[in-house]
Protein backbone atom coordinates (compact mmCIF):
# COMPACT_ATOMS: atom_id res chain seq x y z
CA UNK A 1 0.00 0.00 0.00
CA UNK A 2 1.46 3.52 -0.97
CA UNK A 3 1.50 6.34 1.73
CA UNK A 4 -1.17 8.24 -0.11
CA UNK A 5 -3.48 5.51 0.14
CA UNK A 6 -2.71 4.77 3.84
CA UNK A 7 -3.12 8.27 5.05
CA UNK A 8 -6.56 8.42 2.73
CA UNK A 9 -7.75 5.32 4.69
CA UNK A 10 -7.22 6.42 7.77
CA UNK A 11 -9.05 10.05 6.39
CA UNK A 12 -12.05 7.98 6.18
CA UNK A 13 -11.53 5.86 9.64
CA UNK A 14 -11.85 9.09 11.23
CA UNK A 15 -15.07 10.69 9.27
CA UNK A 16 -16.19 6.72 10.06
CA UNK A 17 -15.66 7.08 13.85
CA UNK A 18 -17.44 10.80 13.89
CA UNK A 19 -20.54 9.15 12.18
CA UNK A 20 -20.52 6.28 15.00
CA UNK A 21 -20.06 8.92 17.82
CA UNK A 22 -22.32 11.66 16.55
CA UNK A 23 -19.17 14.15 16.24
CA UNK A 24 -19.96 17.65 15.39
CA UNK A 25 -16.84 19.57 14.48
CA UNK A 26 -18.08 22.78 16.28
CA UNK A 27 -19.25 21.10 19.34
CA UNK A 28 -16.40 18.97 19.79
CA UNK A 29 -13.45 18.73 22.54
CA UNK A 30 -12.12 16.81 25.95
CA UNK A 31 -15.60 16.21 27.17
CA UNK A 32 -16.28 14.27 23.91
CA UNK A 33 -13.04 12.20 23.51
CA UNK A 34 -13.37 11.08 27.07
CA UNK A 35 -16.94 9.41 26.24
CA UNK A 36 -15.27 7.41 22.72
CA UNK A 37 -12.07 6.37 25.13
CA UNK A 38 -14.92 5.10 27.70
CA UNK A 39 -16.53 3.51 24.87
CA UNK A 40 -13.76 1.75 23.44
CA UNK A 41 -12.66 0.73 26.83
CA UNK A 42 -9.46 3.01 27.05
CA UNK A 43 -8.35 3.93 29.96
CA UNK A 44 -6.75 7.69 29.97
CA UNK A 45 -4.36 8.21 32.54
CA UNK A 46 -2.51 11.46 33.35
CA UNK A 47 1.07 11.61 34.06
CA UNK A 48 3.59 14.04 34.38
CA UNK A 49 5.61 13.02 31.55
CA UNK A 50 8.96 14.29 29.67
CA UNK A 51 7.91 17.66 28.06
CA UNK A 52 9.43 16.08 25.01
CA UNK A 53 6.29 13.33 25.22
CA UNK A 54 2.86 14.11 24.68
CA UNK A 55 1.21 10.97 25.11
CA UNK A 56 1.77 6.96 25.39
CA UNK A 57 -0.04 4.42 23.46
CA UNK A 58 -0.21 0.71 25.79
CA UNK A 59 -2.47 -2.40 24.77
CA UNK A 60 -1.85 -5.65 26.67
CA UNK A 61 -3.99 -8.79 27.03
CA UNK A 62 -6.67 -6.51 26.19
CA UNK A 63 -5.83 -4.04 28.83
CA UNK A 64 -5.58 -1.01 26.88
CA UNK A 65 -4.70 2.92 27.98
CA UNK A 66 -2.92 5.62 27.24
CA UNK A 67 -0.59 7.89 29.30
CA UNK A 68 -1.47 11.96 28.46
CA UNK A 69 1.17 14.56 29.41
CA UNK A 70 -0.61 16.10 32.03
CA UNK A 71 0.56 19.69 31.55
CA UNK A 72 -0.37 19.84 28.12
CA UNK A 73 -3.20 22.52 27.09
CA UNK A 74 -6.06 21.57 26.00
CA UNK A 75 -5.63 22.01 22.26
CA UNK A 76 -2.32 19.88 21.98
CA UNK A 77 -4.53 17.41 24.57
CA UNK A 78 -7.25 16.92 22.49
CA UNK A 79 -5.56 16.65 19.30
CA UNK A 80 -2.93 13.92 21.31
CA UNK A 81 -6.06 11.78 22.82
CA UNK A 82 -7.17 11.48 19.04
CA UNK A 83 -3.15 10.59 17.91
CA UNK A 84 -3.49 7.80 20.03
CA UNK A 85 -6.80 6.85 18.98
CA UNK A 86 -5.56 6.07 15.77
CA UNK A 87 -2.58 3.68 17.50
CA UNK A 88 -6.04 1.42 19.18
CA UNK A 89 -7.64 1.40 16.15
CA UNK A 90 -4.61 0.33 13.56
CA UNK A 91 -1.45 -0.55 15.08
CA UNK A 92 -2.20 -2.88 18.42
CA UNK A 93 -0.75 -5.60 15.87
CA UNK A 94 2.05 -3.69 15.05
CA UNK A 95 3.15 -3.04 18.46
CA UNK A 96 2.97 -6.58 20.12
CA UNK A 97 2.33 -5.85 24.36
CA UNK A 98 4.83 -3.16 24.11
CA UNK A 99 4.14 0.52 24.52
CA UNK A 100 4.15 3.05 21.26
CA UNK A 101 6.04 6.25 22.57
CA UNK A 102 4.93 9.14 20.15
CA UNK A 103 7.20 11.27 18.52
CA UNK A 104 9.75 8.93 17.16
CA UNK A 105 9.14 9.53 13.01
CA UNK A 106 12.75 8.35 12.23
CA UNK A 107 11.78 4.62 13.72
CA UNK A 108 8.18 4.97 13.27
CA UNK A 109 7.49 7.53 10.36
CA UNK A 110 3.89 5.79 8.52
CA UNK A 111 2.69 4.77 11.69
CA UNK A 112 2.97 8.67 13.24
CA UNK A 113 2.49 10.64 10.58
CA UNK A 114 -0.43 8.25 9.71
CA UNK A 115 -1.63 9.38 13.16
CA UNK A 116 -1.47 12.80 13.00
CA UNK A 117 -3.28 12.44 9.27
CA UNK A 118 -6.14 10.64 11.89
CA UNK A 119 -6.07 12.63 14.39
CA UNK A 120 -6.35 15.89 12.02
CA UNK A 121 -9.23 14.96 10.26
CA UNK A 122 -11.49 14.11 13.23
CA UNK A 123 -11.61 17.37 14.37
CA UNK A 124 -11.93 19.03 10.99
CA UNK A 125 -12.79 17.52 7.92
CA UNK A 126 -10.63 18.40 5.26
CA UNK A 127 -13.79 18.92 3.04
CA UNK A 128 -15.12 21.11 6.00
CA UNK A 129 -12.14 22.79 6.09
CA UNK A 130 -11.57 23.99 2.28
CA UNK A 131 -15.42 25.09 2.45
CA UNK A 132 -14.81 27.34 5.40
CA UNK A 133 -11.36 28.79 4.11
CA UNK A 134 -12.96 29.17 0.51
CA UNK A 135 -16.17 31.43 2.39
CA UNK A 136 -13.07 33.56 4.21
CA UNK A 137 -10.07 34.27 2.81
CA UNK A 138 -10.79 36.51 0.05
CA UNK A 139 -7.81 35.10 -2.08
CA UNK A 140 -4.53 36.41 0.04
CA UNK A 141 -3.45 34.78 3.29
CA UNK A 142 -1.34 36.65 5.34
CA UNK A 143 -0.40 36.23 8.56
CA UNK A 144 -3.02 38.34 10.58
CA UNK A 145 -5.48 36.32 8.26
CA UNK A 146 -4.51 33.03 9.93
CA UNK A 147 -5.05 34.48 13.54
CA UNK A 148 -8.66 36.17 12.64
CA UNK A 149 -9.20 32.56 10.85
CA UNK A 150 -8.24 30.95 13.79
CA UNK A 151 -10.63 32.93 16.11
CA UNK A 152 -13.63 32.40 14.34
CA UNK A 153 -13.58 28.86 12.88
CA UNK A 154 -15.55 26.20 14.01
CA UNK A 155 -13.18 23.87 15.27
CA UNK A 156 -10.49 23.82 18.56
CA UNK A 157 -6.98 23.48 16.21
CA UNK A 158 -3.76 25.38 17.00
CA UNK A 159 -1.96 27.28 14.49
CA UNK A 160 0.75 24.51 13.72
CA UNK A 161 -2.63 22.57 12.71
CA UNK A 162 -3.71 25.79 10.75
CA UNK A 163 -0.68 26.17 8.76
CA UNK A 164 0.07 22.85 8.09
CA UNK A 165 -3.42 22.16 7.22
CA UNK A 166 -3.49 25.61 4.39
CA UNK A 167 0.03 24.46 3.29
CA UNK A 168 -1.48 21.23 2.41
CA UNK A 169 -4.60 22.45 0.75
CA UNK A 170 -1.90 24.89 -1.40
CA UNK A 171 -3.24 28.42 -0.11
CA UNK A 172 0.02 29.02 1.46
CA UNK A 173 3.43 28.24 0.40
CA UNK A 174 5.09 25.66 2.36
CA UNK A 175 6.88 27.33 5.29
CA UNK A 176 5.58 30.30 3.94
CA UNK A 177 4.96 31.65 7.90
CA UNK A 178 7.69 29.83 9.75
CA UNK A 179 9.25 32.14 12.27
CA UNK A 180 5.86 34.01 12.62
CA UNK A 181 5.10 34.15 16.53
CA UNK A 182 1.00 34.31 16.01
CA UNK A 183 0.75 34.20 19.85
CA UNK A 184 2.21 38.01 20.14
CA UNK A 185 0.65 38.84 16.33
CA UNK A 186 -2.96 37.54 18.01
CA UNK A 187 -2.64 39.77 21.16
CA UNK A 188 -1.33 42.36 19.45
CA UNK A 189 -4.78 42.05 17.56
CA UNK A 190 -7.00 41.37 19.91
CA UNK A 191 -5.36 42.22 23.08
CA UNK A 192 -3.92 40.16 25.93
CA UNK A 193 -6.33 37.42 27.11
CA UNK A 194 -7.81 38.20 30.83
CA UNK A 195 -6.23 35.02 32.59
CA UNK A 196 -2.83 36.03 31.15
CA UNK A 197 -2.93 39.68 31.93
CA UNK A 198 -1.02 40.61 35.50
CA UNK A 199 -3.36 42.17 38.46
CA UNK A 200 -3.19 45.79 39.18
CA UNK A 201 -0.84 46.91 41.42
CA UNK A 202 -2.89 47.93 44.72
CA UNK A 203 -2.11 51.79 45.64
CA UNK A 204 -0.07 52.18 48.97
């Protein structure tokens, strides 16, 4: 099988698995991917793990989990639960009663980016997607495009996800933002975000 038809047949696992579990790409996040991991019967477990490790895949005698890097928000979180998802699904074979560490592309490099191709289109359809940047972008993406995108569309993604998701589709040029900090850009925009901003100083 080529990687262009592994990556499309895991496109259509996940659209599969959002029919099954009534998945609604506006309405969807943590809450949600906790019930499918109940249903499955996939234990999550938080950990404090390396900051280099997001999450651990582990499936033994039918005994299956995975360890979540606690500290991680809840955008990397959710898309991470949904990375792993795609390990229970396809690779339990694969990985014997060991445990599937995420991250490692030189050893592992179908299997994760196969993943992340999974785990990318159950939270917004690529179809979804193109629609909804077609309706908005007016025909020039720049980079305070891609943060007003990002505050308005219907689904929880970061801007790595946006990025690599408009390179993909061909409205931007690959790398075309790298070195871009949208973070500052976004507050710059729309101003610091209440829980970040420091309490005023109390008069003596």
């Amino acid at each position: 099988m080529s990687p262009f038809a592994y990556y499309e047949g895991l496109k259509a696992l996940a659209r599969e698995k959002r029919m099954v579990y009534g998945v609604s790409t506006t309405a969807f996040g943590l809450r949600d991917v906790r019930r499918i991991y109940s249903a499955e019967g996939v234990r999550i477990d938080y950990w404090p793990l390396s900051a280099k490790v997001k999450a651990v895949y582990m499936c033994e005698d039918g005994d299956c989990s995975v360890a979540i890097n606690k500290s991680l928000p809840d955008i990397p979180k959710l898309f991470a639960l949904l990375h792993e998802l795609k390990h229970h699904y396809r690779d339990q074979d694969a990985m014997g009663s060991g445990g599937l560490v995420c991250g490692d592309y030189n050893a592992n490099r179908l299997i994760e980016i196969g993943a992340e191709v999974f785990a990318a289109e159950f939270i917004y359809p690529e179809q979804e997607f193109v629609q909804d940047a077609k309706a908005y972008e007016g025909g020039v993406w720049t980079a305070e495009t891609v943060v007003r995108f990002k505050r308005c569309c219907r689904a929880a993604i970061s801007f790595t996800f946006l990025c690599k998701r408009l390179e993909r589709i061909g409205f931007i040029a690959r790398g075309q933002f790298d070195g871009v900090r949208f973070r500052k850009l976004e507050e710059q925009i729309f101003g610091v975000p209440f829980y970040r901003r420091r309490p005023a100083s109390k008069a003596s």
